[in-house]
N, C-alpha and C. Protein backbone atom coordinates (compact mmCIF):
# COMPACT_ATOMS: atom_id res chain seq x y z
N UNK A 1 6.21 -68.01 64.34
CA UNK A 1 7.33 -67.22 64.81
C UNK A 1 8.61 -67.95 64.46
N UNK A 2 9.47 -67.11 63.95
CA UNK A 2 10.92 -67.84 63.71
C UNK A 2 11.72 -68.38 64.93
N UNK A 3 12.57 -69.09 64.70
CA UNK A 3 13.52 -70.05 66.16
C UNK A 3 14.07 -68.48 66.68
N UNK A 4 15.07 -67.59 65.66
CA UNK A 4 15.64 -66.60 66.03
C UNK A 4 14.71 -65.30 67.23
N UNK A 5 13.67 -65.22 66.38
CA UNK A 5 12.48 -64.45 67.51
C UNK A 5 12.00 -65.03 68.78
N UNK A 6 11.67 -66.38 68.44
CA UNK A 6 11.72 -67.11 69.59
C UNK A 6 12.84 -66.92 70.57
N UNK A 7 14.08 -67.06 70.26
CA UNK A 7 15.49 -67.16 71.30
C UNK A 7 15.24 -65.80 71.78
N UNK A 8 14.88 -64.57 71.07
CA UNK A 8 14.81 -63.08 71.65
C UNK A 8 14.10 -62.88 72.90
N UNK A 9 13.13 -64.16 72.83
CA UNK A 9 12.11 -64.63 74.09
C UNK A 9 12.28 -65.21 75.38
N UNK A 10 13.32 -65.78 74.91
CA UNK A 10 13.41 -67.18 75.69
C UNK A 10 13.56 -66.57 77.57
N UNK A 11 12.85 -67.76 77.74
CA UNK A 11 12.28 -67.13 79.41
C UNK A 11 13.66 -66.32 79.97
N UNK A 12 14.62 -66.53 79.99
CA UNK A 12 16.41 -65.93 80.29
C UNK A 12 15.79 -64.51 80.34
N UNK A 13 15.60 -63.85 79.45
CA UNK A 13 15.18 -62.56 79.74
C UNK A 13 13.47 -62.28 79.88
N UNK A 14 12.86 -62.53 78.84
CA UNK A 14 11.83 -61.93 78.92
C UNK A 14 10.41 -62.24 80.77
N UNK A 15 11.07 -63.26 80.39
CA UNK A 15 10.31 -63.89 82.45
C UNK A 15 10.36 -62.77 83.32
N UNK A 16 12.33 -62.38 83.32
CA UNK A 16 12.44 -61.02 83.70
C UNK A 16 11.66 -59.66 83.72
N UNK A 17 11.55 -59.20 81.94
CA UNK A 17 10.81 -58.40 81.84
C UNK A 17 9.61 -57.71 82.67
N UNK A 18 8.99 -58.93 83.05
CA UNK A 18 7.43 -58.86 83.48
C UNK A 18 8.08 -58.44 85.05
N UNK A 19 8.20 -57.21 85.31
CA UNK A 19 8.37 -57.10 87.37
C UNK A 19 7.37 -57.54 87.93
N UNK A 20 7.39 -58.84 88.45
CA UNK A 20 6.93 -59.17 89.98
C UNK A 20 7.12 -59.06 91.00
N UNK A 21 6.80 -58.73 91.91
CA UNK A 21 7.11 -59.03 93.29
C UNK A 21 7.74 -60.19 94.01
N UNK A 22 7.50 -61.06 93.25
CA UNK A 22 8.05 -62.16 93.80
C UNK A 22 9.62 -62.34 93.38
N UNK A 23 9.62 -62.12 91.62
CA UNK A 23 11.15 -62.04 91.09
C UNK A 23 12.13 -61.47 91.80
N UNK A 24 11.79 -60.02 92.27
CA UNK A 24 12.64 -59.77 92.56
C UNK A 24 12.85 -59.54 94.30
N UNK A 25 11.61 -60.11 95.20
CA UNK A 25 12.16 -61.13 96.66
C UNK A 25 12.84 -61.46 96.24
N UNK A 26 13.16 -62.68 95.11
CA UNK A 26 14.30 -63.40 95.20
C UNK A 26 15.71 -62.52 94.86
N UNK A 27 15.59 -61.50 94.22
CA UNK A 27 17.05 -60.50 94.10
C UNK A 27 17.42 -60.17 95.97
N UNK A 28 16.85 -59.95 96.67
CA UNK A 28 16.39 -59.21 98.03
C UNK A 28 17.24 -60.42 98.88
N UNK A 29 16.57 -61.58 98.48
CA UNK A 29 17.26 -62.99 99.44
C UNK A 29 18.47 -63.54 98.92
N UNK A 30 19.16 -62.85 97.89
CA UNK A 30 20.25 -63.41 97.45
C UNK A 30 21.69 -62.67 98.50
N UNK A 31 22.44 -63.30 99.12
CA UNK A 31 22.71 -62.53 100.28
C UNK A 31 24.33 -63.68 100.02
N UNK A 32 25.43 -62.85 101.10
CA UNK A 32 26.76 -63.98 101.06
C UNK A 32 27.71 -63.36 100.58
N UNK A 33 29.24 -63.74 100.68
CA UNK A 33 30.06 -63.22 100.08
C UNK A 33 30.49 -63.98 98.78
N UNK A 34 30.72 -63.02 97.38
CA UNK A 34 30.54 -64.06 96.21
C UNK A 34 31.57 -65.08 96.19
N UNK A 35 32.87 -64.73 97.10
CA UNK A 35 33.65 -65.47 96.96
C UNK A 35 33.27 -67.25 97.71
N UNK A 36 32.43 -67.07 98.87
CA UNK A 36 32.33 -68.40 99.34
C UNK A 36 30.88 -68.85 98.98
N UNK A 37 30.08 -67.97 98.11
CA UNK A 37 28.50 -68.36 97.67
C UNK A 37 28.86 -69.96 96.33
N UNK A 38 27.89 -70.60 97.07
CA UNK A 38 27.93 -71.82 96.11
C UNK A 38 26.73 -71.50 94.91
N UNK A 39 26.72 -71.79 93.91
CA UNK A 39 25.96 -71.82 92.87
C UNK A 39 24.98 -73.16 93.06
N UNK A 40 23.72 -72.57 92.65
CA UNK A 40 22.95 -74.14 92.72
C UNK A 40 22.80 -74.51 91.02
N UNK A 41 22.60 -73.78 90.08
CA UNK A 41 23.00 -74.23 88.57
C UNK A 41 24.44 -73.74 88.07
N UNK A 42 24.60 -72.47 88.38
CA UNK A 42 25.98 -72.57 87.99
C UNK A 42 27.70 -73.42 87.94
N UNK A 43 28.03 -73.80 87.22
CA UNK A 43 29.52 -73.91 87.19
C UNK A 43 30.09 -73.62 87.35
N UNK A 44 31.43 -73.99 88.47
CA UNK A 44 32.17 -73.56 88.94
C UNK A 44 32.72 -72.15 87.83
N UNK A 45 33.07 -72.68 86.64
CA UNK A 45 33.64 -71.64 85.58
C UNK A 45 32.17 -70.53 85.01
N UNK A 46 31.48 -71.19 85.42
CA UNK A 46 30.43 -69.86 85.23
C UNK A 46 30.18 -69.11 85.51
N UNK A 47 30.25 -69.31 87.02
CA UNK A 47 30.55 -68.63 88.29
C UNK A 47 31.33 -67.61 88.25
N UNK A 48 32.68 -67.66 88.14
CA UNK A 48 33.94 -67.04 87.83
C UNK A 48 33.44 -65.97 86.08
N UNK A 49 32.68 -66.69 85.54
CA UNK A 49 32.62 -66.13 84.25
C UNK A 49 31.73 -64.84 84.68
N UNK A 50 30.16 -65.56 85.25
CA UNK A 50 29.21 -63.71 85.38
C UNK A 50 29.26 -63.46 86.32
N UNK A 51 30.49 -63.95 87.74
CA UNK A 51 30.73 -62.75 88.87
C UNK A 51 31.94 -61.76 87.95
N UNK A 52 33.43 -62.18 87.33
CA UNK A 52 34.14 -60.73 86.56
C UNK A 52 33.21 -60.04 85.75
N UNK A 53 32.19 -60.94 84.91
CA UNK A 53 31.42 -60.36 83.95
C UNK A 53 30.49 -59.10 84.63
N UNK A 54 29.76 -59.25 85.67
CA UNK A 54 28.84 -58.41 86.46
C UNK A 54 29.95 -57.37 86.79
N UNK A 55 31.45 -57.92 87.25
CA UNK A 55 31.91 -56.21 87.43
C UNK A 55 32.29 -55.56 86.71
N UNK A 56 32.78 -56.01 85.78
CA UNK A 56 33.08 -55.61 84.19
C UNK A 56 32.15 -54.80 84.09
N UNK A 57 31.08 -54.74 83.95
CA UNK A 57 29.67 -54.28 83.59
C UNK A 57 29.46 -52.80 84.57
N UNK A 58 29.35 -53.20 85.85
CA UNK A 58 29.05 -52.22 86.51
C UNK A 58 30.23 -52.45 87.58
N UNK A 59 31.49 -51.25 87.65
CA UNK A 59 32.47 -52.05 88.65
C UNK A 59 32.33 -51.37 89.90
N UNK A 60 32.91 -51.09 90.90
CA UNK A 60 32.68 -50.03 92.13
C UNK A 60 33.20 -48.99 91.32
N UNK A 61 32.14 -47.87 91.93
CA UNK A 61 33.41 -46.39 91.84
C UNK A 61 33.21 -45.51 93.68
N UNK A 62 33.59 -44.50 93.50
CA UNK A 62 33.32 -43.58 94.64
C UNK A 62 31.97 -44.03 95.42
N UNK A 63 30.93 -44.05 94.52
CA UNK A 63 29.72 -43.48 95.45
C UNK A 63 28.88 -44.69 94.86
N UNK A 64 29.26 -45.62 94.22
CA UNK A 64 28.09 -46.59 93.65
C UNK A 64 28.99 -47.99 94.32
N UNK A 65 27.93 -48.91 94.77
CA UNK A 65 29.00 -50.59 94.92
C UNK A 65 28.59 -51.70 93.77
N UNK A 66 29.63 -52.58 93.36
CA UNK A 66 29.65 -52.93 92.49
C UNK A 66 28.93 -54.05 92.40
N UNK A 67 28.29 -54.46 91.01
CA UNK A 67 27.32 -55.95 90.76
C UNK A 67 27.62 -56.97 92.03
N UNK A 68 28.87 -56.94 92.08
CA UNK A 68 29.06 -58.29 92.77
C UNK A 68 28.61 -57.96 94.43
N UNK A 69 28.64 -56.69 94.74
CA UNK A 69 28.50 -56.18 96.28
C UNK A 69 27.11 -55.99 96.42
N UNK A 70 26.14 -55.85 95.26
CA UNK A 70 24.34 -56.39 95.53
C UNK A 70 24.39 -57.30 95.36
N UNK A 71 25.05 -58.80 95.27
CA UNK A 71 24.55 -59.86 94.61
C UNK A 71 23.69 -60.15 93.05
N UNK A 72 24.25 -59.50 92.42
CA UNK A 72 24.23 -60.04 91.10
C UNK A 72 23.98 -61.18 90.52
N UNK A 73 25.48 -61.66 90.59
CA UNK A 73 25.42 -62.96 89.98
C UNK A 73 24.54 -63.77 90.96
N UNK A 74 24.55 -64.19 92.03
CA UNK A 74 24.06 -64.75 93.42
C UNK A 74 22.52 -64.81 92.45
N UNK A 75 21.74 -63.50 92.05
CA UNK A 75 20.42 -63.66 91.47
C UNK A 75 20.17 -64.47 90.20
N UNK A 76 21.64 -64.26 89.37
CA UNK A 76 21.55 -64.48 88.07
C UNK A 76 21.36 -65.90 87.91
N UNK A 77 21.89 -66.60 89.27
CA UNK A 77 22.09 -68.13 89.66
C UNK A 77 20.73 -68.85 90.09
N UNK A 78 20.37 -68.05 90.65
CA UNK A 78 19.01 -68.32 91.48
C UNK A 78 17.59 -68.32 90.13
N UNK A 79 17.64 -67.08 89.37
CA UNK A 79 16.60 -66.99 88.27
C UNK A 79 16.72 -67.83 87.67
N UNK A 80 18.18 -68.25 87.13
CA UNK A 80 17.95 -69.01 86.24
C UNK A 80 17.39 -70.55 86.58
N UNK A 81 18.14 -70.83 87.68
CA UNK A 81 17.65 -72.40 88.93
C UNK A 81 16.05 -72.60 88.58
N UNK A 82 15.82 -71.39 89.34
CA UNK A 82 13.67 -71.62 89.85
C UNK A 82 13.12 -71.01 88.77
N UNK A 83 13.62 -70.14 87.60
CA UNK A 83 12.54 -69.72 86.53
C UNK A 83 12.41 -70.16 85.96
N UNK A 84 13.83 -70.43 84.74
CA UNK A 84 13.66 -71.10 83.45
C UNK A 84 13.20 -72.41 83.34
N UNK A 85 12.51 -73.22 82.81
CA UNK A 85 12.42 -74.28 82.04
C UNK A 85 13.27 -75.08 81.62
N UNK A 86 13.26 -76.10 81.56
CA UNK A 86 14.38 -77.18 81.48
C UNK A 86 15.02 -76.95 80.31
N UNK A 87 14.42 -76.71 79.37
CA UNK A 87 14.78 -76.32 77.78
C UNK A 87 15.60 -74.96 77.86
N UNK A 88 15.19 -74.11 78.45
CA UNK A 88 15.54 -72.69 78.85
C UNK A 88 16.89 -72.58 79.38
N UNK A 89 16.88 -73.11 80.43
CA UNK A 89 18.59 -73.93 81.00
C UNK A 89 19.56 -74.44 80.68
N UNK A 90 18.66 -75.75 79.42
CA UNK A 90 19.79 -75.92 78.09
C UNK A 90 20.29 -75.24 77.35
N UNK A 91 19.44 -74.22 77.23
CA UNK A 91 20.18 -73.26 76.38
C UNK A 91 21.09 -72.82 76.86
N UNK A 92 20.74 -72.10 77.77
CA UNK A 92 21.87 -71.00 78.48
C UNK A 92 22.90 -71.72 78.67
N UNK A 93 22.68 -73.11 79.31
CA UNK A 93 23.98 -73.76 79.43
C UNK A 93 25.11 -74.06 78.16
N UNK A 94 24.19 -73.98 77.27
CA UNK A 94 25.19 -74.05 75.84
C UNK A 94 25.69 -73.27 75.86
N UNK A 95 24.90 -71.72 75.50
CA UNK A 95 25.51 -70.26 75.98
C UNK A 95 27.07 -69.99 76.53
N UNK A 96 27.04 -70.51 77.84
CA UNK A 96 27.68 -70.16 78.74
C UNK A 96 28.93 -71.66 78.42
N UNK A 97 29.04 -72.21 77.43
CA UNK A 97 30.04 -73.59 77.38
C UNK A 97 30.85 -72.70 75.99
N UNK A 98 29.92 -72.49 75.04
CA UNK A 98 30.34 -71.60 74.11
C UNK A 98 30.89 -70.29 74.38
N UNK A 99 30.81 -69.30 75.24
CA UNK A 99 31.63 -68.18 75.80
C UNK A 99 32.68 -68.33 76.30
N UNK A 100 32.83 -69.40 77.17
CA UNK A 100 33.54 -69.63 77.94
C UNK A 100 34.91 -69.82 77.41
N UNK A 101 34.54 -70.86 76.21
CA UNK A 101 35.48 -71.57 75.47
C UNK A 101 36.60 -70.64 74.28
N UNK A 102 35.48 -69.13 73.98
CA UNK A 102 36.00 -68.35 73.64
C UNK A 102 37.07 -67.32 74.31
N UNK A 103 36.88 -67.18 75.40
CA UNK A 103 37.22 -66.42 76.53
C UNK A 103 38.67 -67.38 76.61
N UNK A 104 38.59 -68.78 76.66
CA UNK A 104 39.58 -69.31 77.57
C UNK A 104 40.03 -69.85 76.18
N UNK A 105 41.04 -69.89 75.37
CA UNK A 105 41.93 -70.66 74.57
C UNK A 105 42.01 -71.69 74.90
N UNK A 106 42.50 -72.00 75.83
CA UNK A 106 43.53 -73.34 76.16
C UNK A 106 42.04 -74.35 76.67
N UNK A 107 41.92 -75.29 76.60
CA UNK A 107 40.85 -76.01 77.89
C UNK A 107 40.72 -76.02 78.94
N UNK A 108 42.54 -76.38 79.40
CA UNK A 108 42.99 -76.93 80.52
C UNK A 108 43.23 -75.25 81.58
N UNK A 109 43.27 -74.31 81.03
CA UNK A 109 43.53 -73.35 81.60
C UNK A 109 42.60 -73.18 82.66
N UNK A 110 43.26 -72.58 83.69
CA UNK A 110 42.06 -71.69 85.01
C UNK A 110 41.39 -70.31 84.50
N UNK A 111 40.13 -70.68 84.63
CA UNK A 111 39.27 -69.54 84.12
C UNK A 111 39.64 -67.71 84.92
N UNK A 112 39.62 -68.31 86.35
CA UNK A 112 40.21 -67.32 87.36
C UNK A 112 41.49 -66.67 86.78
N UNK A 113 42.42 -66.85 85.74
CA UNK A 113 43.31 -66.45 85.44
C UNK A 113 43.19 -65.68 84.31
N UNK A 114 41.96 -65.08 83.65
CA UNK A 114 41.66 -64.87 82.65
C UNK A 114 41.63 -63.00 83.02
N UNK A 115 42.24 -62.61 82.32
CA UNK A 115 42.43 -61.01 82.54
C UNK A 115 41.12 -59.67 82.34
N UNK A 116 40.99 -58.99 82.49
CA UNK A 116 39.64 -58.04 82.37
C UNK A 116 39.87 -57.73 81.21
N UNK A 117 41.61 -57.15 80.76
CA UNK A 117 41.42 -57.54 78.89
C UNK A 117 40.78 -57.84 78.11
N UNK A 118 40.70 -59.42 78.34
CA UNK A 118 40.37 -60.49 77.75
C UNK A 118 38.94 -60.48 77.68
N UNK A 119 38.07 -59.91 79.16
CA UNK A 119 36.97 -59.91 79.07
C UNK A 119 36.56 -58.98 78.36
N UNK A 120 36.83 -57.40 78.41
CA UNK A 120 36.57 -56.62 77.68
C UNK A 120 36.88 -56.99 75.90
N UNK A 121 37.90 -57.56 75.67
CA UNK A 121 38.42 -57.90 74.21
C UNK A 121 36.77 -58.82 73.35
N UNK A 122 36.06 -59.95 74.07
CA UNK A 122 35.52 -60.64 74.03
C UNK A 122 33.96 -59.67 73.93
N UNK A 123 33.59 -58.60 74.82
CA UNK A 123 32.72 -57.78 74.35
C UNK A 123 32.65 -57.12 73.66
N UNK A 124 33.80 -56.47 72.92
CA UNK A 124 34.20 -55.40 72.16
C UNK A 124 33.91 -56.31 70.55
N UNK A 125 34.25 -57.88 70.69
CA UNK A 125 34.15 -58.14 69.19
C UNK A 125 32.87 -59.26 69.51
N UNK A 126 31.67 -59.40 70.20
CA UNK A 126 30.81 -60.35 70.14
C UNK A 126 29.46 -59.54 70.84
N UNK A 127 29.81 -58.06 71.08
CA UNK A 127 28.09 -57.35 71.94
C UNK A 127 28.26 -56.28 70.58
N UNK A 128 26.92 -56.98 69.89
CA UNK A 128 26.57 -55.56 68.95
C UNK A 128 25.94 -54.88 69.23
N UNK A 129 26.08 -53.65 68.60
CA UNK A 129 25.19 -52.14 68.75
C UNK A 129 24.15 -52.53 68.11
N UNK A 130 22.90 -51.80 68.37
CA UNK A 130 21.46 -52.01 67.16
C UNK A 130 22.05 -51.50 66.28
N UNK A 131 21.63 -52.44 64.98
CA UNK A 131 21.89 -52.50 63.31
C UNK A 131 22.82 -53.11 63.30
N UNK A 132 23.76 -53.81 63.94
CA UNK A 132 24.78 -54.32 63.82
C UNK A 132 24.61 -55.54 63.12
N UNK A 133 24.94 -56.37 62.34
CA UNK A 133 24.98 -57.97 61.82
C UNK A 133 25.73 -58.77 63.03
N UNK A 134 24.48 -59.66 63.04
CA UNK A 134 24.76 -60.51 64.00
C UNK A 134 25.60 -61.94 63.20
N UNK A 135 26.51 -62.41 62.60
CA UNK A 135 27.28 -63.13 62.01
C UNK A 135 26.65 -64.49 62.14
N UNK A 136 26.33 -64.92 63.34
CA UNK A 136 26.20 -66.25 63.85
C UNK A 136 25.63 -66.45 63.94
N UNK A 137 24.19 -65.28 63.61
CA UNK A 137 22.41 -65.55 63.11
C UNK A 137 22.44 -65.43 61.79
N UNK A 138 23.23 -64.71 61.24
CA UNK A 138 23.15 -64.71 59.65
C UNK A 138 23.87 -66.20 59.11
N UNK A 139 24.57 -66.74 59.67
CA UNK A 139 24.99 -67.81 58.90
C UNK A 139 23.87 -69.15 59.45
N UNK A 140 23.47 -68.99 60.11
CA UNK A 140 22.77 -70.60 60.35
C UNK A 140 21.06 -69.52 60.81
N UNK A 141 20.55 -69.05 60.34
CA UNK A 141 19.60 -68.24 60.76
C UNK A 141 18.18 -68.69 61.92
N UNK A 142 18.32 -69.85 61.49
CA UNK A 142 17.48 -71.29 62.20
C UNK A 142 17.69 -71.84 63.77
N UNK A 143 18.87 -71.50 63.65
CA UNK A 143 20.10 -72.28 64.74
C UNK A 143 19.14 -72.26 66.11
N UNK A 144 18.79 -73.62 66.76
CA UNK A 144 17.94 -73.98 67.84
C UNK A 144 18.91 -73.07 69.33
N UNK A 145 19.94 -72.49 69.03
CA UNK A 145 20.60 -72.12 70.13
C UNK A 145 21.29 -70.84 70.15
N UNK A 146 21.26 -69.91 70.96
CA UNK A 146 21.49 -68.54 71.46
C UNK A 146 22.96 -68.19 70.63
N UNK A 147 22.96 -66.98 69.57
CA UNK A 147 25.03 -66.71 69.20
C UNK A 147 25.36 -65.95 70.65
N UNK A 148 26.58 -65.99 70.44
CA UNK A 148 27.62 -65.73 71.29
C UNK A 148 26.87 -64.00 71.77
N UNK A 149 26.53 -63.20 70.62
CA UNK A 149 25.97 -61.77 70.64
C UNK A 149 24.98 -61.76 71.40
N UNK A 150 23.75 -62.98 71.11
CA UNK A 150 22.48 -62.64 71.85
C UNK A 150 22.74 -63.01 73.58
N UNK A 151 23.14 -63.64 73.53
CA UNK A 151 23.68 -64.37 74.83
C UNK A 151 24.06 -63.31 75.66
N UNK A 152 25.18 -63.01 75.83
CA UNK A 152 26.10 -61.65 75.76
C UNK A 152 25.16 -60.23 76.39
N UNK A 153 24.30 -59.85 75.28
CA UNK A 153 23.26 -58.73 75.35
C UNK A 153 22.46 -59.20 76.75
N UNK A 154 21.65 -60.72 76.65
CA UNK A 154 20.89 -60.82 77.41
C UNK A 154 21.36 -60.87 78.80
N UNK A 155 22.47 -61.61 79.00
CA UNK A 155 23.09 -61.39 80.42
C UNK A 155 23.56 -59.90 80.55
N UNK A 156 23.81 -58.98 79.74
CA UNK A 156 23.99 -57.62 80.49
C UNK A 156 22.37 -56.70 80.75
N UNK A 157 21.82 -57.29 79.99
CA UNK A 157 19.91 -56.79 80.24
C UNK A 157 20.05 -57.15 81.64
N UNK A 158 20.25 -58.68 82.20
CA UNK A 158 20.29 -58.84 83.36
C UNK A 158 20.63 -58.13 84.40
N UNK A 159 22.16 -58.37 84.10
CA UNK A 159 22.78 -57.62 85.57
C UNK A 159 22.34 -56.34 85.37
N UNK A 160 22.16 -55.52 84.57
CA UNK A 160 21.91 -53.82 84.67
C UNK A 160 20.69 -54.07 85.64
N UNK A 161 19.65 -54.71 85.48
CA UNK A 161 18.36 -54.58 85.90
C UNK A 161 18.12 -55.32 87.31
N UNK A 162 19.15 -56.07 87.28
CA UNK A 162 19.27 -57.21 88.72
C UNK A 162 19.90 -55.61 89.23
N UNK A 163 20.64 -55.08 89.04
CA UNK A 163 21.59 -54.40 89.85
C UNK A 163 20.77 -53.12 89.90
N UNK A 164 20.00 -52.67 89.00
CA UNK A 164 19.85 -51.35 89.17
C UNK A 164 17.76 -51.98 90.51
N UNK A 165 17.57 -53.03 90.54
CA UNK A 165 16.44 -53.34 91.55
C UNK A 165 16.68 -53.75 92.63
N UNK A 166 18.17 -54.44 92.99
CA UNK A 166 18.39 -54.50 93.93
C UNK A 166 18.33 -53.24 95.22
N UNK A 167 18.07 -53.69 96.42
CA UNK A 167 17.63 -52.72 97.62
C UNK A 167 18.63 -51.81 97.85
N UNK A 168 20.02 -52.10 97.88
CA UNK A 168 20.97 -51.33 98.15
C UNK A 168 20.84 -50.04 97.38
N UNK A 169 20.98 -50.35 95.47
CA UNK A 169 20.98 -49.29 94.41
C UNK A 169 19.30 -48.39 94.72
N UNK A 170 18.73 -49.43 94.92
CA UNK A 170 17.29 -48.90 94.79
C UNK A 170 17.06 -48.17 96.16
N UNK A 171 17.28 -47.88 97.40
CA UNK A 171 16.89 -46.63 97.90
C UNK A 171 17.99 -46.10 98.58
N UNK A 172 18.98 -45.83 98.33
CA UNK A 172 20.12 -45.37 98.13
C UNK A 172 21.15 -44.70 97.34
N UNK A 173 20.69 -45.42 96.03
CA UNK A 173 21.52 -44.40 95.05
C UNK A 173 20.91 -43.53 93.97
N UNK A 174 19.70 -44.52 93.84
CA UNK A 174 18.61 -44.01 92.99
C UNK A 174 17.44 -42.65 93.49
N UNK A 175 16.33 -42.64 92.95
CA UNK A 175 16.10 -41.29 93.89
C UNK A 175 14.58 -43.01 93.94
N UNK A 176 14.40 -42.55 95.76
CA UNK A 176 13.54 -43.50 95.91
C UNK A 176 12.14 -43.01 96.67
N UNK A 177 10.91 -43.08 96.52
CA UNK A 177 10.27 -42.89 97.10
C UNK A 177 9.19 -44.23 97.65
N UNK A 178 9.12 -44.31 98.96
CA UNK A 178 8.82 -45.75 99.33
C UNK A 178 6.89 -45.88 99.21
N UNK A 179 6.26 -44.91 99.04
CA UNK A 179 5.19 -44.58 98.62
C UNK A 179 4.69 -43.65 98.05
N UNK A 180 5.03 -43.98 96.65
CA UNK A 180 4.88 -43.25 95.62
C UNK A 180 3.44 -42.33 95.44
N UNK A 181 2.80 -41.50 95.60
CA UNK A 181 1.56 -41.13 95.87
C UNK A 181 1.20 -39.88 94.83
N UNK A 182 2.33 -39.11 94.84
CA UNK A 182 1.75 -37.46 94.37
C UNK A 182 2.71 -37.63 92.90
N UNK A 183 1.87 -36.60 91.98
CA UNK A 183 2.43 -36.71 90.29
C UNK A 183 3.53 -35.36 90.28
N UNK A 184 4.89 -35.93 90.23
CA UNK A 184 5.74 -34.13 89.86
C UNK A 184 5.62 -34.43 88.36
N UNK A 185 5.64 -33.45 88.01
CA UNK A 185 5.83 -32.73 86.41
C UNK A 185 7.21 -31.32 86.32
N UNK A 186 7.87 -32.24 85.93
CA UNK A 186 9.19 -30.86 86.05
C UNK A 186 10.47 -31.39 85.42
N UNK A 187 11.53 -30.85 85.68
CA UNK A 187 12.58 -31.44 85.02
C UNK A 187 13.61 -32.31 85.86
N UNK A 188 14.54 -33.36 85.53
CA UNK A 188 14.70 -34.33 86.51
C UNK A 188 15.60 -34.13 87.46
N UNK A 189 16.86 -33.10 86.34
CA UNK A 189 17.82 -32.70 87.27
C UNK A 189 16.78 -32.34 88.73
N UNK A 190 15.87 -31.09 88.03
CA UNK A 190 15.42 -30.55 89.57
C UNK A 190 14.89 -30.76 90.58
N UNK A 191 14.39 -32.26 89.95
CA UNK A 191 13.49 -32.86 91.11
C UNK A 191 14.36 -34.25 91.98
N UNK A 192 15.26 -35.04 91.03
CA UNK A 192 15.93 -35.97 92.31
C UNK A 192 17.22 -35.58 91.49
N UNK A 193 17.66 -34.40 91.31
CA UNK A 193 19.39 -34.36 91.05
C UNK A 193 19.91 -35.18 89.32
N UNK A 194 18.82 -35.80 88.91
CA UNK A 194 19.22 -36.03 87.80
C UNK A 194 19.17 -37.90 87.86
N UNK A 195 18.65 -38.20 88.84
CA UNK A 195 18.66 -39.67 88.97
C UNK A 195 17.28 -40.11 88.90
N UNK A 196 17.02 -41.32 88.27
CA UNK A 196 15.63 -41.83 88.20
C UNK A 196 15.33 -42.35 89.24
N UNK A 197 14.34 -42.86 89.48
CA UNK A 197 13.50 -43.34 89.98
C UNK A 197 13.68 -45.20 90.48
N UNK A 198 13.88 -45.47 91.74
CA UNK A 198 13.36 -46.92 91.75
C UNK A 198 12.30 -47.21 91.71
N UNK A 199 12.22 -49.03 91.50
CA UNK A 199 10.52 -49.26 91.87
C UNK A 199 10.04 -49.18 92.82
């Protein structure tokens, strides 16, 4: 298998993939307000990076609450802590030194000061669409460490899926049935309004 297929792997997402029961207890126990939640791997600037990033992603509106109001990031902190692999961690931590650095010009600057602009500007030229050329796999194709694109993709795989399993979204906004038993066959609008299904 190539390094590049490999990174498509790397426990960050695919660990995810597999729903356990147990994974996502830990989405369930992630609890606190994000502003005074301490990170147990995260960086202070990381912190700041995938709590705007999670609302960016999914922000409040009317009738939905936002990444940061299920605890999101709070999970994103925690999976990565107790799942990944030491190697797995390095990565991401490169990941997340390399984004950052893009995001923030200056060094010395406060990350907290960094505008939704800026965040959006930063997705708009580094999250490709499928078929897109990935630049920073095409030039070093080998490269032992995550581009800015894959990185990017995989933390929004995250929060969509941290956020759309969390308890709040999941029997509340979603259409939920807490013992799933009988088979409908029909169309979706007509059966939960047009909303899927939690687990």
């Amino acid at each position: 298998m190539k390094r590049r297929d490999a990174l498509k792997n790397i426990g960050f997402a695919a660990g995810f993939a597999i729903i356990t029961p147990s994974i996502f207890s830990m989405l369930q126990g992630c609890t606190g307000d994000s502003v005074t939640w301490i990170p147990n791997y995260l960086t202070s600037d990381e912190k700041i990076f995938v709590t705007n990033l999670a609302d960016i992603m999914i922000p409040k509106t009317a009738t939905t609450p936002s990444a940061t109001e299920v605890n999101v990031p709070q999970f994103i902190d925690k999976y990565i802590d107790e799942v990944l692999d030491t190697n797995d961690q390095e990565i991401t931590r490169a990941a997340f030194v390399k984004v950052i650095a893009i995001l923030r010009p200056d060094a010395t600057a406060d990350l907290g000061d960094t505008t939704t602009e800026q965040y959006k500007a930063l997705l708009d030229d580094h999250m490709l669409l499928k078929g897109e050329i990935d630049q920073e796999r095409t030039a070093d194709p080998e490269a032992m460490l995550m581009t800015t694109s894959e990185f990017l993709n995989q933390l929004k795989w995250m929060i969509i899926n941290a956020y759309k399993n969390s308890e709040e979204v999941g029997e509340n906004i979603l259409a939920y049935d807490p013992v799933p038993a009988a088979y409908y066959c029909g169309d979706l609008q007509e059966l939960t309004g047009g909303k899927s299904y939690s687990l």
